[in-house]
C-alpha atoms as a PDB file:
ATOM      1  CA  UNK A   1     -80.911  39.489  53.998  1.00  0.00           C
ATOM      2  CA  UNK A   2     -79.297  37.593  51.606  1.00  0.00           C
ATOM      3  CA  UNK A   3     -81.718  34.750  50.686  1.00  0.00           C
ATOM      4  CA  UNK A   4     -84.409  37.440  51.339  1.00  0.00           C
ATOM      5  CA  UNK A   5     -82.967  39.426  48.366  1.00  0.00           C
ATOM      6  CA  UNK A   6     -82.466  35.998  46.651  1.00  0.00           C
ATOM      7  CA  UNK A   7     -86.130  34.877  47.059  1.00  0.00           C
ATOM      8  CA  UNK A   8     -87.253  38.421  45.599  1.00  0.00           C
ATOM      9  CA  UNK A   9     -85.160  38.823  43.043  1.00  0.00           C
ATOM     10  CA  UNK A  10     -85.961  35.588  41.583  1.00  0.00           C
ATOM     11  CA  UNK A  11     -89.513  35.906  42.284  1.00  0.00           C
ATOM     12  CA  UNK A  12     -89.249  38.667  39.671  1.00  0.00           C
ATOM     13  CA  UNK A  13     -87.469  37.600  37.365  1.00  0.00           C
ATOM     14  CA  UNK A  14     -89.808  34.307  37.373  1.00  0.00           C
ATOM     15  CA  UNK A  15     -93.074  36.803  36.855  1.00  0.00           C
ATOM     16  CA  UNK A  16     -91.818  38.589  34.072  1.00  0.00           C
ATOM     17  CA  UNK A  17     -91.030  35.630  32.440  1.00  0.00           C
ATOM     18  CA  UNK A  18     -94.846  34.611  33.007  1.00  0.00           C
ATOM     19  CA  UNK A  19     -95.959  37.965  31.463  1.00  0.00           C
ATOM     20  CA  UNK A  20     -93.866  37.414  28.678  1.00  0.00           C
ATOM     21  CA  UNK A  21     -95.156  34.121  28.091  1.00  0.00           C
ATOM     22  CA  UNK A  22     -98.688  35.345  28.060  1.00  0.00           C
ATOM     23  CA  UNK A  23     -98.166  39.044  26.128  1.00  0.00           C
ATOM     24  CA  UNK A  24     -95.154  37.477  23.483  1.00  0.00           C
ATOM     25  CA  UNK A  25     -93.658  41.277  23.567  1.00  0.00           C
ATOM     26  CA  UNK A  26     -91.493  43.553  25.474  1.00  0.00           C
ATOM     27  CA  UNK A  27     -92.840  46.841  24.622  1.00  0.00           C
ATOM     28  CA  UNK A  28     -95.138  48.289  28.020  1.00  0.00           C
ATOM     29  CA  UNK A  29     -97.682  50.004  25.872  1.00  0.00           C
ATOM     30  CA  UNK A  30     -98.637  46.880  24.245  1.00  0.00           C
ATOM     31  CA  UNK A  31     -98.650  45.632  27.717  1.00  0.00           C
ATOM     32  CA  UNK A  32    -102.117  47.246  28.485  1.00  0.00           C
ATOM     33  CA  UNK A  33    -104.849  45.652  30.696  1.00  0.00           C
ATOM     34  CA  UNK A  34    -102.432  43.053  32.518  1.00  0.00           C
ATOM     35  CA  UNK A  35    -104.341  43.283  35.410  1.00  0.00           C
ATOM     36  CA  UNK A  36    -107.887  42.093  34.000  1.00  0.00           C
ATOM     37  CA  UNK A  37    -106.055  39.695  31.764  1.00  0.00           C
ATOM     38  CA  UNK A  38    -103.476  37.803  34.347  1.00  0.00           C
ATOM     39  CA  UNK A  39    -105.008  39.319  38.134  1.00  0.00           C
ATOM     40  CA  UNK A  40    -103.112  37.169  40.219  1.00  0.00           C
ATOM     41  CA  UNK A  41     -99.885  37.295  38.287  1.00  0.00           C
ATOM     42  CA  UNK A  42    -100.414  40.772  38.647  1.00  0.00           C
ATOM     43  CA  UNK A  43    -100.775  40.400  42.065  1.00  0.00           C
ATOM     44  CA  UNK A  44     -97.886  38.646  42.993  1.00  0.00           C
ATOM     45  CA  UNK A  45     -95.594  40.987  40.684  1.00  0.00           C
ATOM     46  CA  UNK A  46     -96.837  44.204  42.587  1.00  0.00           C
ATOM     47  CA  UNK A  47     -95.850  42.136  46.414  1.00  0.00           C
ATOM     48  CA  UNK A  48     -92.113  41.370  44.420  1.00  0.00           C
ATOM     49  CA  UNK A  49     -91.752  45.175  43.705  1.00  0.00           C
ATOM     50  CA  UNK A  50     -92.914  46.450  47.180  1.00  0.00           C
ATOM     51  CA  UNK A  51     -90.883  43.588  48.998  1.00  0.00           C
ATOM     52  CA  UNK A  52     -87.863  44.839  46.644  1.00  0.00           C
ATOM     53  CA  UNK A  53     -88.580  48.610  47.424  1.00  0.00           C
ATOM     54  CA  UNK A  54     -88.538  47.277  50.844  1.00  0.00           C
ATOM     55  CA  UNK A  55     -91.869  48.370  52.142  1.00  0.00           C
ATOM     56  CA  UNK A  56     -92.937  47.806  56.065  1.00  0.00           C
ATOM     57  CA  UNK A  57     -93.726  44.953  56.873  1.00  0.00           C
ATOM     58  CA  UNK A  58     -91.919  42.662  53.713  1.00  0.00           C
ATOM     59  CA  UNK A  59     -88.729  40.540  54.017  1.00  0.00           C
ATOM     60  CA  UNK A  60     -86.902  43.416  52.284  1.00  0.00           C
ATOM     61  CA  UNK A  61     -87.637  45.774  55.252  1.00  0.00           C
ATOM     62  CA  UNK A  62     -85.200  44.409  57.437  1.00  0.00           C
ATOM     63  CA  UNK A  63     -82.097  45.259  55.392  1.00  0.00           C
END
């Protein structure tokens, strides 16, 4: 559970610094359209959320 948490949290904290990169702000509502601009950093940052809200089926599920 641990390194599972580990994995996920830094998975996270690795994609936001990716969208930060790529937007150069922290405000969301300039944030608009990350999804046609960046799909499969998009992608991977919506599995990270749903493993850390521990959906079926992800490595956060078994906790």
């Amino acid at each position: 559970m641990m390194i599972s948490h580990g994995l996920i949290a830094s998975v996270l904290f690795f994609l936001a610094g990716v969208i930060y990169d790529r937007t150069h702000t922290m405000v969301m509502k300039d944030m608009g359209g990350i999804g046609q601009a960046i799909p499969i950093v998009f992608a991977l940052f919506t599995i990270g959320a749903m493993a850390s809200l521990a959906l079926l089926g992800m490595s956060g599920f078994v906790g």
